[in-house]
PDB file of N, CA and C in Angstrom:
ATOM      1  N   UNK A   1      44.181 -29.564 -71.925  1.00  0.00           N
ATOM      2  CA  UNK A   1      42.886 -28.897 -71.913  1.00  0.00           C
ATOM      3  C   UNK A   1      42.418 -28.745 -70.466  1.00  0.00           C
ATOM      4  N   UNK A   2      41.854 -27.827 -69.856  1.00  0.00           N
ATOM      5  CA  UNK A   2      41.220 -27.064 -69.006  1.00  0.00           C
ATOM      6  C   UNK A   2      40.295 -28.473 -68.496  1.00  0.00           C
ATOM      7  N   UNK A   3      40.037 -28.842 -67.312  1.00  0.00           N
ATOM      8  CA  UNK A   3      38.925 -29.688 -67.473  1.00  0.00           C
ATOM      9  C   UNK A   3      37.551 -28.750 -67.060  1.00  0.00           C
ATOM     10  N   UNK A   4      37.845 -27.927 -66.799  1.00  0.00           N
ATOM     11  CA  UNK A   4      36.262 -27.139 -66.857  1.00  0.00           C
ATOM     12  C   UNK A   4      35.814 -26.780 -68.122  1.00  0.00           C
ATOM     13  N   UNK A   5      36.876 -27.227 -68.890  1.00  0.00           N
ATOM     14  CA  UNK A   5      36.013 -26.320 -69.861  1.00  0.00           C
ATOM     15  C   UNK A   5      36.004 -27.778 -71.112  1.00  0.00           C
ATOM     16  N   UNK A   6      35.700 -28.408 -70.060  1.00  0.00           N
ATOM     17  CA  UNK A   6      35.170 -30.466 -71.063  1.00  0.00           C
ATOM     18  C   UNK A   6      34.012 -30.434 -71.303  1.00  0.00           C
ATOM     19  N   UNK A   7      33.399 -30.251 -72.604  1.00  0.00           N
ATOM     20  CA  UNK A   7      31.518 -30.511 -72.575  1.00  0.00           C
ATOM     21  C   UNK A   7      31.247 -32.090 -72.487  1.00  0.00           C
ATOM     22  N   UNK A   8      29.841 -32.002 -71.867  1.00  0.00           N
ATOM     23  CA  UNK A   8      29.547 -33.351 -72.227  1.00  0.00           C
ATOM     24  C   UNK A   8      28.184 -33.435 -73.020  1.00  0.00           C
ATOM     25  N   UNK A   9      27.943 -34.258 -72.977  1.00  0.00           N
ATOM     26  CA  UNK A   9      26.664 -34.586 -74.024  1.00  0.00           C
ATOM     27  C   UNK A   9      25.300 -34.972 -72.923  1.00  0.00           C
ATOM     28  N   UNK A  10      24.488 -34.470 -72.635  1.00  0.00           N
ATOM     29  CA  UNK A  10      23.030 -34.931 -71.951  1.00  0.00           C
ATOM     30  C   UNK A  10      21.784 -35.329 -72.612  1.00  0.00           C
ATOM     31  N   UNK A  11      21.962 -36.365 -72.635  1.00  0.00           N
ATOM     32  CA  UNK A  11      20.552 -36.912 -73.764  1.00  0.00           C
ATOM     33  C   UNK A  11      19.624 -37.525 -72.614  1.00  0.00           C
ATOM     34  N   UNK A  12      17.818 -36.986 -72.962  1.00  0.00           N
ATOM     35  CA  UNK A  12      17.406 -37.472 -72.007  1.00  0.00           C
ATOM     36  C   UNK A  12      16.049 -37.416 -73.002  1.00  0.00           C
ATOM     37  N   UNK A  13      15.239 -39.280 -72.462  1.00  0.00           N
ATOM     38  CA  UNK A  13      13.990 -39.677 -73.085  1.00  0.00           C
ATOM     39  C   UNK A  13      13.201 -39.175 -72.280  1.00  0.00           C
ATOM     40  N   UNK A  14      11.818 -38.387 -72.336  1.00  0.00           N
ATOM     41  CA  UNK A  14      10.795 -37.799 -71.052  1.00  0.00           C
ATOM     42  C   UNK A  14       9.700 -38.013 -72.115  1.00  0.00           C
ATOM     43  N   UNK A  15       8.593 -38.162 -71.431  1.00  0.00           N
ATOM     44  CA  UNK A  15       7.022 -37.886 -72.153  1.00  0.00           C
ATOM     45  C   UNK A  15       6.787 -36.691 -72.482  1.00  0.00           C
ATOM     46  N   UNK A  16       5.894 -36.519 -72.701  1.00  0.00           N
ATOM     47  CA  UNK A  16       5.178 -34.979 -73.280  1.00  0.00           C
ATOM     48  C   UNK A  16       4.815 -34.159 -72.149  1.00  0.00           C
ATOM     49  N   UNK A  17       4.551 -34.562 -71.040  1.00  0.00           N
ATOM     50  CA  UNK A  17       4.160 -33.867 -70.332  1.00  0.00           C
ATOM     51  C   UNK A  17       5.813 -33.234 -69.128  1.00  0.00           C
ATOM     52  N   UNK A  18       6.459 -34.454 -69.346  1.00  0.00           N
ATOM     53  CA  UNK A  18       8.219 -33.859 -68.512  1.00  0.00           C
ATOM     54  C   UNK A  18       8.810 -32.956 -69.396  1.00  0.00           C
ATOM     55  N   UNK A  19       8.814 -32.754 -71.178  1.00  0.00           N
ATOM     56  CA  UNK A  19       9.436 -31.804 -71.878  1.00  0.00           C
ATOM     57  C   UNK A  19       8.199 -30.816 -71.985  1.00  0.00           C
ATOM     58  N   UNK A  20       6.792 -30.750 -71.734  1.00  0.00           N
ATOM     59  CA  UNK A  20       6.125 -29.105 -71.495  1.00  0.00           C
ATOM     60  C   UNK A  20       6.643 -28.683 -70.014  1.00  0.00           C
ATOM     61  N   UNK A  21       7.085 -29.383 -69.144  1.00  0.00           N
ATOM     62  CA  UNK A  21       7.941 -28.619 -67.864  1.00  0.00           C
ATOM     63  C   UNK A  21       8.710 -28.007 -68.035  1.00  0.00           C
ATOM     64  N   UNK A  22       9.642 -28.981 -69.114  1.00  0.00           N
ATOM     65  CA  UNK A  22      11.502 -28.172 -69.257  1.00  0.00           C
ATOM     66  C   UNK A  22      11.072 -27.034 -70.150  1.00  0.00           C
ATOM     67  N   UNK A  23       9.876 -27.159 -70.820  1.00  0.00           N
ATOM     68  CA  UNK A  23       9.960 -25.935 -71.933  1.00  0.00           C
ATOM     69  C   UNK A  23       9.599 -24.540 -70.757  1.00  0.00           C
ATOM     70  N   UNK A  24       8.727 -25.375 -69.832  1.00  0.00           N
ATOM     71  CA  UNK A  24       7.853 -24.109 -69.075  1.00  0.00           C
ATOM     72  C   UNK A  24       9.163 -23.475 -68.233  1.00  0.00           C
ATOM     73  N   UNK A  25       9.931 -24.403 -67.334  1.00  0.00           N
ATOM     74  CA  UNK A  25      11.156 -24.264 -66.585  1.00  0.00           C
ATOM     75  C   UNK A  25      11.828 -22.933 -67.481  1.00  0.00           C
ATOM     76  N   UNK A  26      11.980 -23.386 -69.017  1.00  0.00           N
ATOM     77  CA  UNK A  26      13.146 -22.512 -69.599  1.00  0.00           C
ATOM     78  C   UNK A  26      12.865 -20.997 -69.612  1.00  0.00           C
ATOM     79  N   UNK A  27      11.479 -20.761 -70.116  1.00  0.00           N
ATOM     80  CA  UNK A  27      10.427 -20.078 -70.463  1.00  0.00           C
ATOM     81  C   UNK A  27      10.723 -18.818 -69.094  1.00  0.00           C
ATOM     82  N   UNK A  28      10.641 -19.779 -68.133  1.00  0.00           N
ATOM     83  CA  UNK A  28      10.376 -19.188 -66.547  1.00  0.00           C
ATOM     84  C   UNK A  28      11.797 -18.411 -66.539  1.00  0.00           C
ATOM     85  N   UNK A  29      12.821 -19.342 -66.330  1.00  0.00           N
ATOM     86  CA  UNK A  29      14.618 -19.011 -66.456  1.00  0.00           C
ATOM     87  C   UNK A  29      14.848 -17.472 -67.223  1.00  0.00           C
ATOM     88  N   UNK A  30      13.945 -18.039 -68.764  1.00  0.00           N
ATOM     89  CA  UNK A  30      14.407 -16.966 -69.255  1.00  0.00           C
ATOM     90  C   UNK A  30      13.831 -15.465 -69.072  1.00  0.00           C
ATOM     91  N   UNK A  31      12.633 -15.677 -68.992  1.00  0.00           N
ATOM     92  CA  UNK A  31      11.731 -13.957 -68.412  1.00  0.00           C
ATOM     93  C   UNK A  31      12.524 -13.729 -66.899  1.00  0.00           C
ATOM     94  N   UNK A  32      12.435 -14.322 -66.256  1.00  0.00           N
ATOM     95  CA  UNK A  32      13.803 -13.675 -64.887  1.00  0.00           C
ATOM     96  C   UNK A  32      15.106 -13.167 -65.332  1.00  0.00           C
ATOM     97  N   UNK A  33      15.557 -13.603 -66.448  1.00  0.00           N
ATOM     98  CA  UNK A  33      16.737 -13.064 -66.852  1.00  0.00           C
ATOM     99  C   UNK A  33      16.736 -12.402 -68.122  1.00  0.00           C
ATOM    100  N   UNK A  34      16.074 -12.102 -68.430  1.00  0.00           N
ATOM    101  CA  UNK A  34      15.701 -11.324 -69.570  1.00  0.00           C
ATOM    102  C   UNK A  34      16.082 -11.681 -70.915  1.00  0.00           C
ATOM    103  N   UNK A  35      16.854 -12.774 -71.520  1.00  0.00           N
ATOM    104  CA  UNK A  35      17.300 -13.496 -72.632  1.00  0.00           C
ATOM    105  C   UNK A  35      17.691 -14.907 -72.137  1.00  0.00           C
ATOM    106  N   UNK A  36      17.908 -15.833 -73.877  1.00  0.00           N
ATOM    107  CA  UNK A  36      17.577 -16.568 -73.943  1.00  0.00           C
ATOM    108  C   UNK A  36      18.434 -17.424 -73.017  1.00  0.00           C
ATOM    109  N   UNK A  37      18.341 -18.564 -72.714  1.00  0.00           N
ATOM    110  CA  UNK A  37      19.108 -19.412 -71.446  1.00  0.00           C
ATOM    111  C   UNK A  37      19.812 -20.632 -72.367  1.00  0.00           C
ATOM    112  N   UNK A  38      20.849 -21.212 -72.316  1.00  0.00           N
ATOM    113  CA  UNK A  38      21.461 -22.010 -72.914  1.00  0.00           C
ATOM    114  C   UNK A  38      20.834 -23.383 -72.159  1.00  0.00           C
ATOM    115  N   UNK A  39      21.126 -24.778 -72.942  1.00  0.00           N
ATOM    116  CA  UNK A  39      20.513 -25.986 -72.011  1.00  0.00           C
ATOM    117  C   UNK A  39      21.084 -25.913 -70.561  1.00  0.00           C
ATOM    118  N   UNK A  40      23.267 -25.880 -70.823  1.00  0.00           N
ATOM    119  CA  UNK A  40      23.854 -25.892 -69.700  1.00  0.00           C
ATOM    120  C   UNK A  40      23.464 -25.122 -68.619  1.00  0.00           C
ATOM    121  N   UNK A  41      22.723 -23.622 -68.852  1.00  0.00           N
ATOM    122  CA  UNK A  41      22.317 -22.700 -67.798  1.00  0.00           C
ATOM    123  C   UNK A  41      21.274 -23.166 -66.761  1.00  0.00           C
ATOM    124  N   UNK A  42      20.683 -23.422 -67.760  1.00  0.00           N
ATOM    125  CA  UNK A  42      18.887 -24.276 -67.379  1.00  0.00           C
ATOM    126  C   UNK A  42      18.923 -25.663 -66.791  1.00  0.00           C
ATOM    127  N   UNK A  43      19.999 -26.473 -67.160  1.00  0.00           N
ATOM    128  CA  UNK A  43      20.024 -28.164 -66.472  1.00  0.00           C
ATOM    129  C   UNK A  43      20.530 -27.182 -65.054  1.00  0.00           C
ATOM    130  N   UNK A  44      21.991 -26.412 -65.171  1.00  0.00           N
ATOM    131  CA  UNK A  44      22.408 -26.217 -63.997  1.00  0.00           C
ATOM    132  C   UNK A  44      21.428 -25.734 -62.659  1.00  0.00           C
ATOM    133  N   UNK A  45      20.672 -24.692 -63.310  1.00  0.00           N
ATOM    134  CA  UNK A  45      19.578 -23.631 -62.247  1.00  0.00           C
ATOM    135  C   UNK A  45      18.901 -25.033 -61.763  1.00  0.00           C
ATOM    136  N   UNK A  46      18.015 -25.910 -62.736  1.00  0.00           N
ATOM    137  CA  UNK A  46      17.635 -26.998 -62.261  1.00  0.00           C
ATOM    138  C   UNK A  46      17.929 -27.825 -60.893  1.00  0.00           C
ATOM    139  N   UNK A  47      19.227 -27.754 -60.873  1.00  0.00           N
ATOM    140  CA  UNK A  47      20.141 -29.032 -60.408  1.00  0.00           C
ATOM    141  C   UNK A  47      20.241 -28.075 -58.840  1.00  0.00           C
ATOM    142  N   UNK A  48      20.474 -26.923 -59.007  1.00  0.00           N
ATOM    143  CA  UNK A  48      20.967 -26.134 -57.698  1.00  0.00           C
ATOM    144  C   UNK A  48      19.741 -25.581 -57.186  1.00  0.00           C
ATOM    145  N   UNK A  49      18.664 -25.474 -57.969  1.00  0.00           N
ATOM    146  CA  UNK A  49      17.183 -25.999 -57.148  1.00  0.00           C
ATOM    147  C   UNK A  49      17.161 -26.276 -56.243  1.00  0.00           C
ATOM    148  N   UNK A  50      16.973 -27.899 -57.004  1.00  0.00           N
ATOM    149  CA  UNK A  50      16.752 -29.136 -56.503  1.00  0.00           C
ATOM    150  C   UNK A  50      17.651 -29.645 -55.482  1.00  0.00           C
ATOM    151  N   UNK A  51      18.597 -29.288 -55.182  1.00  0.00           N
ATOM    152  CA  UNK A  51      19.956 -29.710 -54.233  1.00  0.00           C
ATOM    153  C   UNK A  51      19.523 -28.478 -53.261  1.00  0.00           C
ATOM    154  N   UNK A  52      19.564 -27.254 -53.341  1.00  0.00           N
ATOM    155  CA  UNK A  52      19.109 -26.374 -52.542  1.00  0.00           C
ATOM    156  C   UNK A  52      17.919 -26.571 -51.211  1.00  0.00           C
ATOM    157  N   UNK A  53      16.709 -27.083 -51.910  1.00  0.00           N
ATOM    158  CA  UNK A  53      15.495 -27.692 -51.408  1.00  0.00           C
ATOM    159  C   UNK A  53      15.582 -28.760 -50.816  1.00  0.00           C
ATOM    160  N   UNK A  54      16.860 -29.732 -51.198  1.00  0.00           N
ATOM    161  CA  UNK A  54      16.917 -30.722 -50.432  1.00  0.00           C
ATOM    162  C   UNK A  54      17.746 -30.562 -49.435  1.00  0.00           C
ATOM    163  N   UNK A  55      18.723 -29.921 -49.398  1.00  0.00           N
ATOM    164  CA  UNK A  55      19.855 -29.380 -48.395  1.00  0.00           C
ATOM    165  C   UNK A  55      19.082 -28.980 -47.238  1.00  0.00           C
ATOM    166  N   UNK A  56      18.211 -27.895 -47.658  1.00  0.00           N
ATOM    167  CA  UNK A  56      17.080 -27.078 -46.574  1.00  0.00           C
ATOM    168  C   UNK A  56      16.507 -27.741 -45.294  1.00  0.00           C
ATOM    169  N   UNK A  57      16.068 -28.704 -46.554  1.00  0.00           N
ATOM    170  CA  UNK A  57      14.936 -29.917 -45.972  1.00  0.00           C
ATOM    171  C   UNK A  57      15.427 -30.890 -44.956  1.00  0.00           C
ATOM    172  N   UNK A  58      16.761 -31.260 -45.307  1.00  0.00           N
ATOM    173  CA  UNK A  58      17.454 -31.851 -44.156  1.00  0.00           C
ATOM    174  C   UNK A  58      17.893 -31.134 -43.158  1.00  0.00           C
ATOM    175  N   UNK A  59      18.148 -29.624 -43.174  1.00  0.00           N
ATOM    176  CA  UNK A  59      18.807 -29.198 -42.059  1.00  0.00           C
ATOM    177  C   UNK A  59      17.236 -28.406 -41.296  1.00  0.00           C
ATOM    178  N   UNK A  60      16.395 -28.602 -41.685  1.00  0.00           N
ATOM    179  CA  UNK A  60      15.105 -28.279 -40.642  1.00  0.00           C
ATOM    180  C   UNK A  60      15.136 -28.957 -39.640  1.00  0.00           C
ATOM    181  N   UNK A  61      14.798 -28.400 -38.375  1.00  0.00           N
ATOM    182  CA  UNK A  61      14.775 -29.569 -37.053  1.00  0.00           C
ATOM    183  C   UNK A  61      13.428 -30.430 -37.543  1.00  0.00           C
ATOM    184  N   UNK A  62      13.713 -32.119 -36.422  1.00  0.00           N
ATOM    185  CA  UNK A  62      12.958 -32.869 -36.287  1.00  0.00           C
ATOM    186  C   UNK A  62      11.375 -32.592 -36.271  1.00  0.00           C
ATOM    187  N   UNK A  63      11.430 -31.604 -35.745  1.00  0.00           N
ATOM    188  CA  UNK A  63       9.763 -31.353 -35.151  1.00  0.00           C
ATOM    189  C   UNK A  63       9.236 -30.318 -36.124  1.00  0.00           C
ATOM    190  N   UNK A  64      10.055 -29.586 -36.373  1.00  0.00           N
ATOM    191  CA  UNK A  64       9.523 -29.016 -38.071  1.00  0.00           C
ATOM    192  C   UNK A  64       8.465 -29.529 -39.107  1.00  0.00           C
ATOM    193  N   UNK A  65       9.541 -30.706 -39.187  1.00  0.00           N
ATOM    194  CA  UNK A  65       9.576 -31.318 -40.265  1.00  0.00           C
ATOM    195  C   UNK A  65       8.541 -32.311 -40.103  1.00  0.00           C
ATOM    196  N   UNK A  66       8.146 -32.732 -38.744  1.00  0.00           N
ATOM    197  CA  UNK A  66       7.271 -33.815 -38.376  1.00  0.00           C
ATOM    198  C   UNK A  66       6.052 -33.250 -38.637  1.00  0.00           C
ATOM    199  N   UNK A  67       4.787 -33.530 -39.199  1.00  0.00           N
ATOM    200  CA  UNK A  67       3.316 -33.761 -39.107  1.00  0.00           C
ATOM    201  C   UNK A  67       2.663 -32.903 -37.289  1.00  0.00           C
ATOM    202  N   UNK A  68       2.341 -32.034 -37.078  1.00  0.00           N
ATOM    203  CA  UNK A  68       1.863 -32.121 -35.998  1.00  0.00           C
ATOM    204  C   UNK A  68      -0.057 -32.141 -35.673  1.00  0.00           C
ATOM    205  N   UNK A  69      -0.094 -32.937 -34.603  1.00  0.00           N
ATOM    206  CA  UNK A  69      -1.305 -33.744 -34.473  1.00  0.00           C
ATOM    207  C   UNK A  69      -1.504 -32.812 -32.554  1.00  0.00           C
ATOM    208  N   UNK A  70      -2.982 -32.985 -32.534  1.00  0.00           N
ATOM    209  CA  UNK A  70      -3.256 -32.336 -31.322  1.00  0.00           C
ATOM    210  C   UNK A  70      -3.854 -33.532 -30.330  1.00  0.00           C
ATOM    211  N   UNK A  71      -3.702 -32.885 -29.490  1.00  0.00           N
ATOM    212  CA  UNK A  71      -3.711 -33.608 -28.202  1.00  0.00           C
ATOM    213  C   UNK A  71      -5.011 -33.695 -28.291  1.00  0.00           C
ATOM    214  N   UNK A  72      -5.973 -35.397 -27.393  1.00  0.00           N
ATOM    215  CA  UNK A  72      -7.291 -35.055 -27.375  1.00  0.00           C
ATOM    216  C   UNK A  72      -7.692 -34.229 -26.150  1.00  0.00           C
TER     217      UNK A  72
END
């Protein structure tokens, strides 16, 4: 068997207020793409987000990224 093509199983406990995100997230996914989004589509977009934003975030220079404060 292919290993790309191995499913796995993602079970995940959240409150009410982390599954009205994923519903809103999907909601969002899916009006940009015009039909419905599978979980795998939606964890993935998620994931390459979130890795995206953080990738970014590290490659900003120091002083970017720093707070800036004025001289008195």
């Amino acid at each position: 068997m292919d290993p790309a093509e191995v499913r796995r199983v993602v079970s995940f406990e959240v409150s009410a207020e982390t599954y009205a995100l994923w519903r809103d997230a999907r909601l969002a996914l899916e009006l940009e793409r015009g039909e419905a989004v599978p979980d795998d589509e939606l964890l993935r977009a998620l994931c390459l987000g979130l890795l995206a934003g953080a990738l970014a975030h590290r490659a900003e220079p120091a002083s970017a990224a720093a707070p800036r404060t004025r001289s008195p």
